[in-house]
C-alpha atoms as a PDB file:
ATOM      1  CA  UNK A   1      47.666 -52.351   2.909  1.00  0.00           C
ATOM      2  CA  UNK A   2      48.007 -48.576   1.075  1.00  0.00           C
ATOM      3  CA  UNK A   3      48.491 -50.542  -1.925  1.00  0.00           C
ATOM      4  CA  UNK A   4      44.766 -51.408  -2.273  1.00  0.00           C
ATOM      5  CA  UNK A   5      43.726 -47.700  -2.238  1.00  0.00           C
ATOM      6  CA  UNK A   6      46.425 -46.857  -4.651  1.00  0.00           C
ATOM      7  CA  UNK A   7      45.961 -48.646  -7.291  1.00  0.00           C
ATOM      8  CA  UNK A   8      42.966 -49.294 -10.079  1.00  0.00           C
ATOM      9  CA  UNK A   9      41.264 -52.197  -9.554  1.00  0.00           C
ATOM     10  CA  UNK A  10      39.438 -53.721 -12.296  1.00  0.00           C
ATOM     11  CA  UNK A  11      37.198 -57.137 -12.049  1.00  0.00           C
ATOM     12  CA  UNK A  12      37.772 -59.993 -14.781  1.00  0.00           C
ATOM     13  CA  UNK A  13      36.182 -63.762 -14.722  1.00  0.00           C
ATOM     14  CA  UNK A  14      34.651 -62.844 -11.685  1.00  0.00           C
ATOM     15  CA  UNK A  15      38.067 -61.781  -9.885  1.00  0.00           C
ATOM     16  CA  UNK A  16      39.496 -58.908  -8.514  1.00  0.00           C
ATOM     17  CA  UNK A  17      42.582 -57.310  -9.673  1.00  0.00           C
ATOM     18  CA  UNK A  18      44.619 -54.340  -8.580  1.00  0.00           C
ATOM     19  CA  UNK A  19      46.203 -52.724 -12.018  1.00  0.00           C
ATOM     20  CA  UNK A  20      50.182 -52.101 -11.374  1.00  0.00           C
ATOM     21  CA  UNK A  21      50.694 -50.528 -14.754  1.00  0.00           C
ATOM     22  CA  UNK A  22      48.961 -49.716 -18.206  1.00  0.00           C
ATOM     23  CA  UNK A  23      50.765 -49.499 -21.317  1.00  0.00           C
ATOM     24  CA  UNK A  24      49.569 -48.943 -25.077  1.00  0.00           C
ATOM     25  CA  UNK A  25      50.162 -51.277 -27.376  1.00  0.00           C
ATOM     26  CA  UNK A  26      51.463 -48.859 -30.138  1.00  0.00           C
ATOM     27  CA  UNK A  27      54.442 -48.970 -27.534  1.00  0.00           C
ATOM     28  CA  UNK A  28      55.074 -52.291 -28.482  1.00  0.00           C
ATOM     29  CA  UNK A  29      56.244 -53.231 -24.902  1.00  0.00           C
ATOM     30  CA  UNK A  30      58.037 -56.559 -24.613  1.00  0.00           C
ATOM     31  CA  UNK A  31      55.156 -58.211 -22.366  1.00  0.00           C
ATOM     32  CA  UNK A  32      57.284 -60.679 -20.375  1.00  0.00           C
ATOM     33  CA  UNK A  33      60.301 -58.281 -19.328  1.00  0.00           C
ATOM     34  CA  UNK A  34      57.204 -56.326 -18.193  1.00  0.00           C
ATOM     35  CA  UNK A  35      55.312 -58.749 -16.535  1.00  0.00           C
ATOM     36  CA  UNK A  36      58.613 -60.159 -14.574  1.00  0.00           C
ATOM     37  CA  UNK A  37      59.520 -56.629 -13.909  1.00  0.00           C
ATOM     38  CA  UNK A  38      56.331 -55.648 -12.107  1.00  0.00           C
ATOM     39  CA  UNK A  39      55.944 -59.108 -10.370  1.00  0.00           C
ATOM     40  CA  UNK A  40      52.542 -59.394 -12.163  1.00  0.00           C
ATOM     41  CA  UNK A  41      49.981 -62.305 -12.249  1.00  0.00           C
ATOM     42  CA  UNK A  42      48.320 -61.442 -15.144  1.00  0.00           C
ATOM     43  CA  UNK A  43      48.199 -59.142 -18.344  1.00  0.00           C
ATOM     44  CA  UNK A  44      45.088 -58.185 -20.187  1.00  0.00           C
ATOM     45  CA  UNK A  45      43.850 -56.349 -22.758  1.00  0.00           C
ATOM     46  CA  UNK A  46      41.597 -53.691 -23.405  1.00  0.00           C
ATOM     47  CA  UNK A  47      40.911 -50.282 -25.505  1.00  0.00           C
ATOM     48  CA  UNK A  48      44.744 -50.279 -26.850  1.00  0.00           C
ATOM     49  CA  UNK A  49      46.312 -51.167 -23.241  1.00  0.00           C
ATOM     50  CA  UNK A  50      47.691 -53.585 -22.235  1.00  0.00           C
ATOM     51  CA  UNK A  51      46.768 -53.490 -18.371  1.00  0.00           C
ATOM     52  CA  UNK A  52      49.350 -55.815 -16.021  1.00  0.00           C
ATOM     53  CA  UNK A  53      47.687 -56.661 -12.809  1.00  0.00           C
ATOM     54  CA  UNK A  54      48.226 -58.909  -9.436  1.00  0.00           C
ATOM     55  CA  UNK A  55      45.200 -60.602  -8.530  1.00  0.00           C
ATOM     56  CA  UNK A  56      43.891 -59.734  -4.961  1.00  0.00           C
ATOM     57  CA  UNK A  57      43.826 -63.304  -3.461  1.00  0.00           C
ATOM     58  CA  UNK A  58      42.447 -62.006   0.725  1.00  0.00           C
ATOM     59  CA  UNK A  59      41.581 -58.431   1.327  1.00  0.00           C
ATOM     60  CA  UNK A  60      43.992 -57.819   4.797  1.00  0.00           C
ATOM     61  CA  UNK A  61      41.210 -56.148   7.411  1.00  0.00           C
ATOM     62  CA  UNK A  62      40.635 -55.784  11.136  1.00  0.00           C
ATOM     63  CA  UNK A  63      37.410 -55.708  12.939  1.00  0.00           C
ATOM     64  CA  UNK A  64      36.582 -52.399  14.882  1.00  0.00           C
END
């Protein structure tokens, strides 16, 4: 559940995605050994990063 607090999130197509890591693309990072390293769903692009994120599918709450 700390996950969703730690990390960026960052809306795209109307979905909500928490952003694992963020990479420049002068780097030239080899996008699949990333993406399979970091268990990712998705990568985009934006401003020079490349931004690899896991989309948040159900929010994990109780009710107080």
């Amino acid at each position: 559940m700390l996950r969703y607090f730690r990390y960026p999130k960052v809306e795209f197509n109307g979905k909500l995605f928490l952003v694992l890591r963020k990479i420049r693309e002068t780097h030239n990072p080899i996008i699949d050994s990333w993406k399979e390293h970091l268990n990712a769903d998705i990568v985009l692009r934006k401003d020079g990063f490349y931004f690899f994120c896991e989309e948040v599918t159900e929010i994990p709450y109780s009710e107080i």
